[in-house]
N, C-alpha and C. Protein backbone atom coordinates (compact mmCIF):
# COMPACT_ATOMS: atom_id res chain seq x y z
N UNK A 1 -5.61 13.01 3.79
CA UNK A 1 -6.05 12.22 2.65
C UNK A 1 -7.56 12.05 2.72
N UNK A 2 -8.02 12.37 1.78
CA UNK A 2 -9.65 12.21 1.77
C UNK A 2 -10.13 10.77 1.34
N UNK A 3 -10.72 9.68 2.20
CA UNK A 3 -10.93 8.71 1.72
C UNK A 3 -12.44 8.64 1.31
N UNK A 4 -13.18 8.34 -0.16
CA UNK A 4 -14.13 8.56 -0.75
C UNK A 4 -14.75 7.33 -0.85
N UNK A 5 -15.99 6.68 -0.92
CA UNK A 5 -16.67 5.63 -1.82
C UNK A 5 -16.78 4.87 -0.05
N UNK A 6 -16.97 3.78 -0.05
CA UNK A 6 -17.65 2.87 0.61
C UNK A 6 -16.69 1.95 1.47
N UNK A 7 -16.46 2.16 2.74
CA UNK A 7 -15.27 2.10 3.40
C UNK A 7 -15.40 0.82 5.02
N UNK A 8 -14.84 -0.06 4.56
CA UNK A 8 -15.22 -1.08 5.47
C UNK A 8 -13.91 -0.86 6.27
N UNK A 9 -14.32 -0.86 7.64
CA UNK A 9 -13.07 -0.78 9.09
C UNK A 9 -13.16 -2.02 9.98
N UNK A 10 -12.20 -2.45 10.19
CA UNK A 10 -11.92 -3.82 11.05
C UNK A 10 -11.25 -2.95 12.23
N UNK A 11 -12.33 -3.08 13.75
CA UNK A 11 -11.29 -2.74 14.97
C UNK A 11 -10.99 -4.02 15.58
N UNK A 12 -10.25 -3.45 16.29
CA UNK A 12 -9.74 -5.06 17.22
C UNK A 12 -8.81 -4.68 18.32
N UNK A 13 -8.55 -6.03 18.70
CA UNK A 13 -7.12 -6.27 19.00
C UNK A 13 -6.27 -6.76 18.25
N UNK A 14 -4.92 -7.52 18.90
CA UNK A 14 -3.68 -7.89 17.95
C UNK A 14 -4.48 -8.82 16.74
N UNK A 15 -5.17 -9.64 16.93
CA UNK A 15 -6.00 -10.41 15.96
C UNK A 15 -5.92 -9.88 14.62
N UNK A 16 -6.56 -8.65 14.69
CA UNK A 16 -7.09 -7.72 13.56
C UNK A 16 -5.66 -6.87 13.14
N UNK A 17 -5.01 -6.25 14.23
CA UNK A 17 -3.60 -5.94 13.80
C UNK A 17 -2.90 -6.42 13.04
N UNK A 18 -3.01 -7.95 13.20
CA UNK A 18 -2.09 -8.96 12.41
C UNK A 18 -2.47 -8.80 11.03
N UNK A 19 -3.79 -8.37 10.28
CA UNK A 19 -3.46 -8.01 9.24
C UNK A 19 -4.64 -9.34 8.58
N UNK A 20 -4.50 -10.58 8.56
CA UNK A 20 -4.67 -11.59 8.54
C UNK A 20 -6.41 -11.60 8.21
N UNK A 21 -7.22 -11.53 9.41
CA UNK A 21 -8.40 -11.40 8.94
C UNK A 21 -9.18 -10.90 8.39
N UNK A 22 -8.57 -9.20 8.53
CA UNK A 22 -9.45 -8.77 7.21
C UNK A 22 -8.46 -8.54 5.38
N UNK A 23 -7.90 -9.21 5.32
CA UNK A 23 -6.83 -9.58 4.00
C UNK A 23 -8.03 -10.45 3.76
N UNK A 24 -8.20 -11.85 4.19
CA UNK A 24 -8.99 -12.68 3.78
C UNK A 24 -10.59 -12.16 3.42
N UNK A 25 -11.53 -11.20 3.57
CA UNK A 25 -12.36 -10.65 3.74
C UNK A 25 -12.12 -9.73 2.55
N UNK A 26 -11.27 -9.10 2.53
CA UNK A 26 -11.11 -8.39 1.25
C UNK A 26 -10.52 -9.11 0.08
N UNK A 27 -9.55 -10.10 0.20
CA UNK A 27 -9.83 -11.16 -1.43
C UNK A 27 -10.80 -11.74 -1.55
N UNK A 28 -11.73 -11.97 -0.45
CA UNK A 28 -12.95 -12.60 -0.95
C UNK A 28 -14.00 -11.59 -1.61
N UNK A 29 -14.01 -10.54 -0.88
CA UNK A 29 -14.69 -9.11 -2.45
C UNK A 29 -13.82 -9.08 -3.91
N UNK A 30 -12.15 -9.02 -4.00
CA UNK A 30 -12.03 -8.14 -4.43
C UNK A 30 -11.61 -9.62 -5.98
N UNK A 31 -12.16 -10.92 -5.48
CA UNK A 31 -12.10 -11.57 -6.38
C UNK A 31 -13.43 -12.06 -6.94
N UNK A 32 -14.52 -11.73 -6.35
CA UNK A 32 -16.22 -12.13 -6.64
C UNK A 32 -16.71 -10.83 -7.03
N UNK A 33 -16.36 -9.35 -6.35
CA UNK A 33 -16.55 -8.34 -6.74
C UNK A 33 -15.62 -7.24 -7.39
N UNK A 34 -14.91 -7.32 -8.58
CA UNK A 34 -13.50 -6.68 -8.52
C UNK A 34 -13.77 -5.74 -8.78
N UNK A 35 -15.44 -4.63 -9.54
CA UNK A 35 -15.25 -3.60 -9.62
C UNK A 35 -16.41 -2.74 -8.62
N UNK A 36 -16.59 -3.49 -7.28
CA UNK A 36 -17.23 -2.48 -6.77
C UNK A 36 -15.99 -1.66 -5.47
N UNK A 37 -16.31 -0.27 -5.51
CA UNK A 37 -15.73 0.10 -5.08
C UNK A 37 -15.57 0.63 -3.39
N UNK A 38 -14.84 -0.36 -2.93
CA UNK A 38 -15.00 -1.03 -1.55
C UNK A 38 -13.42 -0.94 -0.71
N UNK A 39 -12.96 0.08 0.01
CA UNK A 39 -11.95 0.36 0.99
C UNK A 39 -11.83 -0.34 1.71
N UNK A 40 -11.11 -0.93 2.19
CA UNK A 40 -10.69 -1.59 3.45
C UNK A 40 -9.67 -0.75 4.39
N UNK A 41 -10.15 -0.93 5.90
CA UNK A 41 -9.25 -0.09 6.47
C UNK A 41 -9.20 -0.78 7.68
N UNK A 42 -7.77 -0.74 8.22
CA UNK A 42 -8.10 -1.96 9.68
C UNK A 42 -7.52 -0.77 11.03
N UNK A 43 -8.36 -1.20 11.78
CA UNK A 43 -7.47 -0.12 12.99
C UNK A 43 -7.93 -0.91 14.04
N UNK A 44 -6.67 -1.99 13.81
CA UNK A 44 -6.24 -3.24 15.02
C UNK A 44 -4.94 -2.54 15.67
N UNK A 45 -5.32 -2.49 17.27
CA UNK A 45 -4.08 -2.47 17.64
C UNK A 45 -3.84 -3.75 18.93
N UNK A 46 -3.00 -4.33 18.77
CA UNK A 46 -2.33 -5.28 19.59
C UNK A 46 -2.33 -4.60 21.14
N UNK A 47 -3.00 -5.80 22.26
CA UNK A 47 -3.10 -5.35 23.56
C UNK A 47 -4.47 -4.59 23.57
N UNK A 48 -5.58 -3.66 22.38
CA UNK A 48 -6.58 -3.42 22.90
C UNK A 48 -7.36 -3.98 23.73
N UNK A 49 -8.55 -2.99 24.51
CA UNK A 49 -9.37 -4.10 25.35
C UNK A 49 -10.83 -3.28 24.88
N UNK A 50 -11.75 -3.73 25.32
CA UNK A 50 -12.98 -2.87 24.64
C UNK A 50 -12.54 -1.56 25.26
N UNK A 51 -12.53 -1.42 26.63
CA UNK A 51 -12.57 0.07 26.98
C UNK A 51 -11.76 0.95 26.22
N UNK A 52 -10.49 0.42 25.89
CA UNK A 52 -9.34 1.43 25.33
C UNK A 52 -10.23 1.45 23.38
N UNK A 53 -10.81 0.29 22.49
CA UNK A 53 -11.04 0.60 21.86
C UNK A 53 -12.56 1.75 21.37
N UNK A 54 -13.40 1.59 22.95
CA UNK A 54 -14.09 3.03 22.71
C UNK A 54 -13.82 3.98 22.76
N UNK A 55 -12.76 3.82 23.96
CA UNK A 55 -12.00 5.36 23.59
C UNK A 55 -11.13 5.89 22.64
N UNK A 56 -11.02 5.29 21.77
CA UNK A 56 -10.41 5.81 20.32
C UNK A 56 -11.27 5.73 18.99
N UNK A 57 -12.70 5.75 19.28
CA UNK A 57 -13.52 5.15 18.74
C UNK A 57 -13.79 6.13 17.44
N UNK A 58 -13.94 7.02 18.39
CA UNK A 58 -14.14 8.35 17.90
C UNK A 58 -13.41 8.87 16.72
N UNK A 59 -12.44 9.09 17.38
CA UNK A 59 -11.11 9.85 16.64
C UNK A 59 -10.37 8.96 15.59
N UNK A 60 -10.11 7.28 16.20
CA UNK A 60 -9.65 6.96 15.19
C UNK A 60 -10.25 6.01 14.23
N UNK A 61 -11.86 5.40 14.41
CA UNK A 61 -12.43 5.17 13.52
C UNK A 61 -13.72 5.70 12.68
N UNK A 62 -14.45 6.28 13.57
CA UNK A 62 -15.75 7.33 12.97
C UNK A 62 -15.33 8.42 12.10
N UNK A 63 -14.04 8.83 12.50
CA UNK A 63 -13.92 10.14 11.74
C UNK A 63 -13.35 9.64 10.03
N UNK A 64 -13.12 8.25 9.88
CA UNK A 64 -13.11 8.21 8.93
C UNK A 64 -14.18 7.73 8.34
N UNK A 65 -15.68 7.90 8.63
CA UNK A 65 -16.65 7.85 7.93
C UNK A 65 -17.03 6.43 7.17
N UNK A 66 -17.00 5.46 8.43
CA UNK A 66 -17.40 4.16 7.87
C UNK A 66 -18.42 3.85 7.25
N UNK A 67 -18.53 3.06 6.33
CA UNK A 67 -20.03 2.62 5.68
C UNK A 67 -19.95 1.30 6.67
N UNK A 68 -18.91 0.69 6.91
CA UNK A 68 -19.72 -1.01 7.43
C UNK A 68 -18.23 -1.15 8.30
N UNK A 69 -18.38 -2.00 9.62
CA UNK A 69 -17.52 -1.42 10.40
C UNK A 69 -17.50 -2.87 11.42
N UNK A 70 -16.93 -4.00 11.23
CA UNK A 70 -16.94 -5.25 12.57
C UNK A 70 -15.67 -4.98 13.84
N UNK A 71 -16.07 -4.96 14.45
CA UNK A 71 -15.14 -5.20 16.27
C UNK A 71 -15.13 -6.29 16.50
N UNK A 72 -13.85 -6.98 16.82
CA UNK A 72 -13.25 -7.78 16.81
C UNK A 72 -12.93 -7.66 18.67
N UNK A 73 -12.93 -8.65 19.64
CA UNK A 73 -12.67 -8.43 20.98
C UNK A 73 -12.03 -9.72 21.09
N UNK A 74 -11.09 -9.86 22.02
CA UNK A 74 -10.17 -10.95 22.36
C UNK A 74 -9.85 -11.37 24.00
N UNK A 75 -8.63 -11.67 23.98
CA UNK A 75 -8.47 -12.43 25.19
C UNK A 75 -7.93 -11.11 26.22
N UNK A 76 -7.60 -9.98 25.72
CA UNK A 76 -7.44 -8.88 26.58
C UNK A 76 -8.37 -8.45 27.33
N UNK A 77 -9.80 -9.32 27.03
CA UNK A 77 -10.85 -8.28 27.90
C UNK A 77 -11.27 -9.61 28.99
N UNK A 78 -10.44 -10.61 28.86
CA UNK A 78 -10.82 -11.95 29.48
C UNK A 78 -10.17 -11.63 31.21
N UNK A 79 -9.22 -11.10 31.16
CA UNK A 79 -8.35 -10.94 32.53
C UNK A 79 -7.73 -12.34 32.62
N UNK A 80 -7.29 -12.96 31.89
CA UNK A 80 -6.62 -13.94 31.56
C UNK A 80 -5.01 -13.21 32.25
N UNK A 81 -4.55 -12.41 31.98
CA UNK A 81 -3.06 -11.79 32.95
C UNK A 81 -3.47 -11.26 34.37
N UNK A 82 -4.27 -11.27 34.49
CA UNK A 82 -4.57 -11.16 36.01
C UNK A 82 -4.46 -13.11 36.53
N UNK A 83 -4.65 -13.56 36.05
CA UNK A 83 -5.02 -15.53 36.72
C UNK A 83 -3.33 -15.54 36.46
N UNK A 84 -2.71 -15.84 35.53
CA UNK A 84 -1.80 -15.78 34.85
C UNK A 84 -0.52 -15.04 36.20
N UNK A 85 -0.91 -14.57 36.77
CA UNK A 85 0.45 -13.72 36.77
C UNK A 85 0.00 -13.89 38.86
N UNK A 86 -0.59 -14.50 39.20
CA UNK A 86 -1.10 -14.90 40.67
C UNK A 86 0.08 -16.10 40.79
């Protein structure tokens, strides 16, 4: 699928997976701006940590040719399951 025009990407973790934060981010364009033409695309996956999301950085967000692009980082990169699990 060829995605064309001006393409905003949300990475993350589960945060961004959930769908949730960038929904809110895009009714707030798509009700102040309804005819500019503005993609939203999220590639949250639940359990990322930064390292695992550079390494998909590539392949699964650059190659779709972002215009504007926020990372989202969470409690996976805290080692919070390492304390947790002692």
């Amino acid at each position: 699928m060829e995605l064309t025009g001006k393409k905003a990407i949300f990475l993350g973790d589960s945060i961004t997976h959930g769908g949730h934060y960038h929904s809110y981010v895009w009714l707030y364009y798509m009700t102040r701006f309804p005819d500019m033409p503005l993609l939203f695309l999220h590639c949250g996956v639940g359990g990322d940590t930064s390292d695992s999301m550079d390494y998909r950085l590539a392949s699964d967000v650059l190659a779709k040719d972002p215009t504007y692009m926020t990372l989202t980082f969470g409690m996976n990169d805290s080692g919070y399951w390492d304390t947790y699990n002692r």
